[in-house]
PDB file of N, CA and C in Angstrom:
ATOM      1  N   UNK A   1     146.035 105.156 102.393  1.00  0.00           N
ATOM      2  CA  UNK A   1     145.235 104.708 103.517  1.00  0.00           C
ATOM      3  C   UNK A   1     143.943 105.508 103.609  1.00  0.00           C
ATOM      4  N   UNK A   2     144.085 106.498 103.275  1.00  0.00           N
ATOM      5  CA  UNK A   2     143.232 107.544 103.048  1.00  0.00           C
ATOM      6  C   UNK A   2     141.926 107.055 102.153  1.00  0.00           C
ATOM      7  N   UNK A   3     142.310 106.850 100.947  1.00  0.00           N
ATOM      8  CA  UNK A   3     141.021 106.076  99.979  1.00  0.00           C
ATOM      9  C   UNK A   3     140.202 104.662 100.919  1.00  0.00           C
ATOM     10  N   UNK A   4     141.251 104.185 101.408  1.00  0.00           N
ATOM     11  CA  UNK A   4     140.815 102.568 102.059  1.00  0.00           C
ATOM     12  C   UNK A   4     140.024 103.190 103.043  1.00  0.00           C
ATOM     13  N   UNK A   5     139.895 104.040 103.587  1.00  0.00           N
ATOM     14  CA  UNK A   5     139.224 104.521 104.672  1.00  0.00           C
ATOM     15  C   UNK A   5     137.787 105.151 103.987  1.00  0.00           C
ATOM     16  N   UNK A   6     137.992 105.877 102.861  1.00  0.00           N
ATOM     17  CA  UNK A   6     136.827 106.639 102.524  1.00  0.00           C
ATOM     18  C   UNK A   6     136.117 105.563 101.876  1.00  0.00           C
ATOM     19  N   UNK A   7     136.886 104.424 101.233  1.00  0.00           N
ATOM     20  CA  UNK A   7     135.510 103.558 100.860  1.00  0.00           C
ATOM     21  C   UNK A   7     135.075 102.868 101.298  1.00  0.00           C
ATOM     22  N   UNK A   8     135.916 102.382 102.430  1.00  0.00           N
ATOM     23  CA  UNK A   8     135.197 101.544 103.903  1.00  0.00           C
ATOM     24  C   UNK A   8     133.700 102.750 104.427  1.00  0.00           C
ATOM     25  N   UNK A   9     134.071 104.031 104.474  1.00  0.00           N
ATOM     26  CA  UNK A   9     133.050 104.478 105.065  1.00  0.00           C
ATOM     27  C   UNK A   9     132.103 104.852 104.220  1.00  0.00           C
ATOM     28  N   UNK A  10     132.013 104.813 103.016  1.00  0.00           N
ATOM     29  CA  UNK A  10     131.191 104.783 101.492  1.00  0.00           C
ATOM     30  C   UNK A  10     130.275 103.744 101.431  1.00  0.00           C
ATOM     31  N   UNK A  11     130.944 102.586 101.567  1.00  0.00           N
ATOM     32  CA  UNK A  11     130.313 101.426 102.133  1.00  0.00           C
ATOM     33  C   UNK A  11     130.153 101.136 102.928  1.00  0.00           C
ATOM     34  N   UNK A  12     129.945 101.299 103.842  1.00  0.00           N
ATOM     35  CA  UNK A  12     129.285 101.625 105.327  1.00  0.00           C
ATOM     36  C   UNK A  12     127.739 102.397 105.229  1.00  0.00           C
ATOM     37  N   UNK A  13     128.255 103.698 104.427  1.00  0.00           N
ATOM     38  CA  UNK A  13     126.719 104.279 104.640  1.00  0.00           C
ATOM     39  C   UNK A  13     125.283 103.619 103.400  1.00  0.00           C
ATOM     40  N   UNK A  14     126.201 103.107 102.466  1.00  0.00           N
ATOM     41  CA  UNK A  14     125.432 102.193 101.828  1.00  0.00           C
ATOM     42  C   UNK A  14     124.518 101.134 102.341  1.00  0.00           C
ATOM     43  N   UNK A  15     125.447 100.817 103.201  1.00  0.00           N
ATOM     44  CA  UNK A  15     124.740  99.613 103.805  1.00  0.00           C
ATOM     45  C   UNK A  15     124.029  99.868 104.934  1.00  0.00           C
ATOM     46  N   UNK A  16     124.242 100.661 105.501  1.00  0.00           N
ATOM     47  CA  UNK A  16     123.315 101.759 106.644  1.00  0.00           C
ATOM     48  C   UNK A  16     122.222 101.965 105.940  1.00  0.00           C
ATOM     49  N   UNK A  17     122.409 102.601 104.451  1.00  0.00           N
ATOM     50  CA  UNK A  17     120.894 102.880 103.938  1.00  0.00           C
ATOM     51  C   UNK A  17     120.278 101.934 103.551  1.00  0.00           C
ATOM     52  N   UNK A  18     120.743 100.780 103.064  1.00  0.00           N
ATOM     53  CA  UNK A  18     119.763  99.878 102.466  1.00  0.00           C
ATOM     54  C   UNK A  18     119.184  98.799 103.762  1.00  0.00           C
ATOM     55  N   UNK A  19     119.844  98.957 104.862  1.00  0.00           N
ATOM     56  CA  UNK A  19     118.774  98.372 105.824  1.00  0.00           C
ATOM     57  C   UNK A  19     117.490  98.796 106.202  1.00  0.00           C
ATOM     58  N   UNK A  20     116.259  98.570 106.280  1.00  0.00           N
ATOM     59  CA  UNK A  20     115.298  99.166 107.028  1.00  0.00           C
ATOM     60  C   UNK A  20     114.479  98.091 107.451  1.00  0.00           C
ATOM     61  N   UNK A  21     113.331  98.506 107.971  1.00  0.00           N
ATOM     62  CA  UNK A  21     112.477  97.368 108.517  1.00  0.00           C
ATOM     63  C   UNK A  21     111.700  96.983 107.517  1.00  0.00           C
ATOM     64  N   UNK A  22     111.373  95.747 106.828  1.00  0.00           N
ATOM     65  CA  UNK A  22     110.433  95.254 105.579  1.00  0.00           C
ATOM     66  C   UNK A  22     109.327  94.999 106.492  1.00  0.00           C
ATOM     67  N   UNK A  23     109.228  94.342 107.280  1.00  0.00           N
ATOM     68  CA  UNK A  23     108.015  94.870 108.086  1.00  0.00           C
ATOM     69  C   UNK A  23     107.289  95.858 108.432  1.00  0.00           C
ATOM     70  N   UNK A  24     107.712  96.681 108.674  1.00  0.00           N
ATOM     71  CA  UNK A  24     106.734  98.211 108.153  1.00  0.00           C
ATOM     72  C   UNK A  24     106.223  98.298 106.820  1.00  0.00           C
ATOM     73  N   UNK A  25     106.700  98.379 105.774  1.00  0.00           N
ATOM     74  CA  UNK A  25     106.210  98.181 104.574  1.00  0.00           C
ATOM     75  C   UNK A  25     105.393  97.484 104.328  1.00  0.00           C
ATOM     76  N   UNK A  26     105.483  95.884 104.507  1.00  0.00           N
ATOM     77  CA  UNK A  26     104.888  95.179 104.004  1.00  0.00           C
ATOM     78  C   UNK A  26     103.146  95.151 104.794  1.00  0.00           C
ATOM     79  N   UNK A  27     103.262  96.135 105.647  1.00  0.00           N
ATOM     80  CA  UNK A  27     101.741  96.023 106.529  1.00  0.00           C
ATOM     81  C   UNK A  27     101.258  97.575 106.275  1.00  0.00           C
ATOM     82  N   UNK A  28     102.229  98.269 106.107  1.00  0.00           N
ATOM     83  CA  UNK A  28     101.876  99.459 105.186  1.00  0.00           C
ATOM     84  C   UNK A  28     100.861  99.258 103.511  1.00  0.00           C
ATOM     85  N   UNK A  29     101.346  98.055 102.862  1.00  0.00           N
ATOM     86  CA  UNK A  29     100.995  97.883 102.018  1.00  0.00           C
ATOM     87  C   UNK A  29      99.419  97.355 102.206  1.00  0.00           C
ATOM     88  N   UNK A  30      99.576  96.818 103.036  1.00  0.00           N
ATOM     89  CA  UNK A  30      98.523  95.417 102.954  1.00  0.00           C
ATOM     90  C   UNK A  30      97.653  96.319 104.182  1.00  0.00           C
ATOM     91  N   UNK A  31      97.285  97.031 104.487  1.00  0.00           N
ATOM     92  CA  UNK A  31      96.164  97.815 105.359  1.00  0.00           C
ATOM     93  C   UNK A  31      95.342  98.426 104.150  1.00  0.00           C
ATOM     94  N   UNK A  32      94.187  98.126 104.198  1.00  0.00           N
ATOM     95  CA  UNK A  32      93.114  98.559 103.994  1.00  0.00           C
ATOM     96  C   UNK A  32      91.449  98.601 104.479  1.00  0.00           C
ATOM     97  N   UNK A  33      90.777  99.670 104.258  1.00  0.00           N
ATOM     98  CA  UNK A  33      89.841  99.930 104.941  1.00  0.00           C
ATOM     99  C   UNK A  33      88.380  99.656 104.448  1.00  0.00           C
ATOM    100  N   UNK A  34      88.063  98.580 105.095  1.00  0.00           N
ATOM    101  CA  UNK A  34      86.256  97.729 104.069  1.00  0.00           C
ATOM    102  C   UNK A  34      85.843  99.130 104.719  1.00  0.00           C
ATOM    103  N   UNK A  35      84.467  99.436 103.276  1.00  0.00           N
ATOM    104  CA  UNK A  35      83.358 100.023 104.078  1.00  0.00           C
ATOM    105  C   UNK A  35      82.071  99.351 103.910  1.00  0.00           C
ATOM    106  N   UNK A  36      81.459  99.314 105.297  1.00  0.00           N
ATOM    107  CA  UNK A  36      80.782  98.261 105.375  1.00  0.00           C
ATOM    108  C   UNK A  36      79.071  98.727 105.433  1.00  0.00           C
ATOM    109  N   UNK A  37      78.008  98.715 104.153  1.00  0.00           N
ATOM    110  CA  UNK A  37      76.816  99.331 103.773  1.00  0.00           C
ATOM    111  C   UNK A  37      75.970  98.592 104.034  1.00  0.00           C
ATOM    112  N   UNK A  38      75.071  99.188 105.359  1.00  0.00           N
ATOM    113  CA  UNK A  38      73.894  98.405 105.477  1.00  0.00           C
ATOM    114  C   UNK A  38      72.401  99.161 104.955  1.00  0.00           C
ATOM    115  N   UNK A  39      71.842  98.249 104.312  1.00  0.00           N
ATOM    116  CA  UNK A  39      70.533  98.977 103.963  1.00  0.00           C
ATOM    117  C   UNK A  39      69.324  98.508 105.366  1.00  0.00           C
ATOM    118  N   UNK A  40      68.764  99.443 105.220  1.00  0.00           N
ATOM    119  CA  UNK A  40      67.872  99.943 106.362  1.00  0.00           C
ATOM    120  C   UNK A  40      66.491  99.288 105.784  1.00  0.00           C
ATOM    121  N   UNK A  41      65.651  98.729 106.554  1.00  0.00           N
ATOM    122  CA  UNK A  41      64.567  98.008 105.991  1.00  0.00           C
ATOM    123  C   UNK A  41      63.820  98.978 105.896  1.00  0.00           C
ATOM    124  N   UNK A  42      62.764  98.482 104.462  1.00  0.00           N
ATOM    125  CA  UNK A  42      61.590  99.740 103.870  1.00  0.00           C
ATOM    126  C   UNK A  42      59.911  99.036 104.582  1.00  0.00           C
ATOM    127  N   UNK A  43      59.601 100.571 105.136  1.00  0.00           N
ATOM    128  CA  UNK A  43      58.745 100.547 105.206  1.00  0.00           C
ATOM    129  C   UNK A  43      57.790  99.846 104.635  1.00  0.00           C
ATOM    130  N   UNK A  44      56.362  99.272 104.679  1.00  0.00           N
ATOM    131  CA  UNK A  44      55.395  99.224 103.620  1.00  0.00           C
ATOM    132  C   UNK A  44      53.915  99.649 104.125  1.00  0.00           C
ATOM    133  N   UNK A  45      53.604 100.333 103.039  1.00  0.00           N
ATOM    134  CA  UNK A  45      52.446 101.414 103.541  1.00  0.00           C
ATOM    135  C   UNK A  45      51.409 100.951 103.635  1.00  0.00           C
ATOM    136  N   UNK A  46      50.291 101.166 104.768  1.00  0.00           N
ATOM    137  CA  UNK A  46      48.459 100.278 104.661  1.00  0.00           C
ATOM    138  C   UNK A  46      47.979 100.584 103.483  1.00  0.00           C
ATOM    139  N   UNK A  47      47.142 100.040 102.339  1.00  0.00           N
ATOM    140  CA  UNK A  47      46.901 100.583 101.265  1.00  0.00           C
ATOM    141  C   UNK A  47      45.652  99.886 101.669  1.00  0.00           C
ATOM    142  N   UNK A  48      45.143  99.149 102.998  1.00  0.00           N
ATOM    143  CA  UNK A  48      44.300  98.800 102.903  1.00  0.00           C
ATOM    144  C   UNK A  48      42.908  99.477 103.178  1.00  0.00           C
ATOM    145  N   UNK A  49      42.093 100.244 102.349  1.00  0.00           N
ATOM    146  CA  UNK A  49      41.318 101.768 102.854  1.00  0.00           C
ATOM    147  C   UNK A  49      39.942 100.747 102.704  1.00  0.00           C
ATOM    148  N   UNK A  50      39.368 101.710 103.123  1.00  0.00           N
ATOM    149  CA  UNK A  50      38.084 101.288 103.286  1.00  0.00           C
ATOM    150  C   UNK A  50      37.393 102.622 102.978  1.00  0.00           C
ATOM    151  N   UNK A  51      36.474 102.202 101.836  1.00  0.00           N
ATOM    152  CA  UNK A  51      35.639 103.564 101.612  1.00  0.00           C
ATOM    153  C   UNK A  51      34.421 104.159 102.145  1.00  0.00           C
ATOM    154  N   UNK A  52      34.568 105.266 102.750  1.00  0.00           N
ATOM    155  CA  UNK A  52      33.725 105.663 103.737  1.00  0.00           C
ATOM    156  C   UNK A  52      32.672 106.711 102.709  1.00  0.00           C
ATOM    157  N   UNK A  53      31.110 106.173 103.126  1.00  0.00           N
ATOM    158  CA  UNK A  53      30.225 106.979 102.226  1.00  0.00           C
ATOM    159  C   UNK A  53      29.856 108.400 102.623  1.00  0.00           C
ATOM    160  N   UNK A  54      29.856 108.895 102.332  1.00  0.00           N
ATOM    161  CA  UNK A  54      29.694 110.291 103.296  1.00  0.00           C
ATOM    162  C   UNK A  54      27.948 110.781 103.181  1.00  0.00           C
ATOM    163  N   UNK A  55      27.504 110.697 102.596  1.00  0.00           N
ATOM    164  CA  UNK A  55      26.127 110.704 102.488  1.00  0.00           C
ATOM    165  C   UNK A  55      25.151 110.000 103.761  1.00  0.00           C
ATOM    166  N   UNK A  56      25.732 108.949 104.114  1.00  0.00           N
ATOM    167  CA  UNK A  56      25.046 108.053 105.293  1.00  0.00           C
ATOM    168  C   UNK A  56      25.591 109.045 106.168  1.00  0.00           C
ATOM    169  N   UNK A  57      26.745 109.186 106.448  1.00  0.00           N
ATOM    170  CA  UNK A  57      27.293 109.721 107.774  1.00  0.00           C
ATOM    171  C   UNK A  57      26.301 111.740 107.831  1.00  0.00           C
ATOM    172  N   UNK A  58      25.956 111.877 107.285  1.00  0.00           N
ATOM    173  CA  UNK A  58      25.742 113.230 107.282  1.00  0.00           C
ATOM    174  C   UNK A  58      24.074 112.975 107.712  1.00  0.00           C
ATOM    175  N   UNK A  59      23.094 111.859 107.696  1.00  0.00           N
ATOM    176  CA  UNK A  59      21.965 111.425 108.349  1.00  0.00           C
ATOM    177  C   UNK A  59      21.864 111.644 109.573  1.00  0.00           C
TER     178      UNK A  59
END
């Protein structure tokens, strides 16, 4: 009676262990984290000069 008992409770904890929640896992798995890169608009510089004579200005 003794054995019938220890493998009832052998199998018992077997089956205790192989339950868990597959739902935790499966969202464990499937989480991941976008990273999300924005580029910043570029400047654009006046290149529009105007050349100043310096000879007049010193009159």
């Amino acid at each position: 009676m003794k054995k019938v008992f220890g493998l009832l409770f052998v199998a018992g904890l077997f089956a205790f262990a192989s339950c868990n929640n597959a739902e935790e896992t499966a969202t464990e798995v499937e989480t991941t984290e976008e990273t999300v890169v924005e580029e910043a608009p570029v400047m654009e510089e006046d290149t529009t000069t105007v050349p100043v004579d310096t000879t007049e200005a010193a009159l």
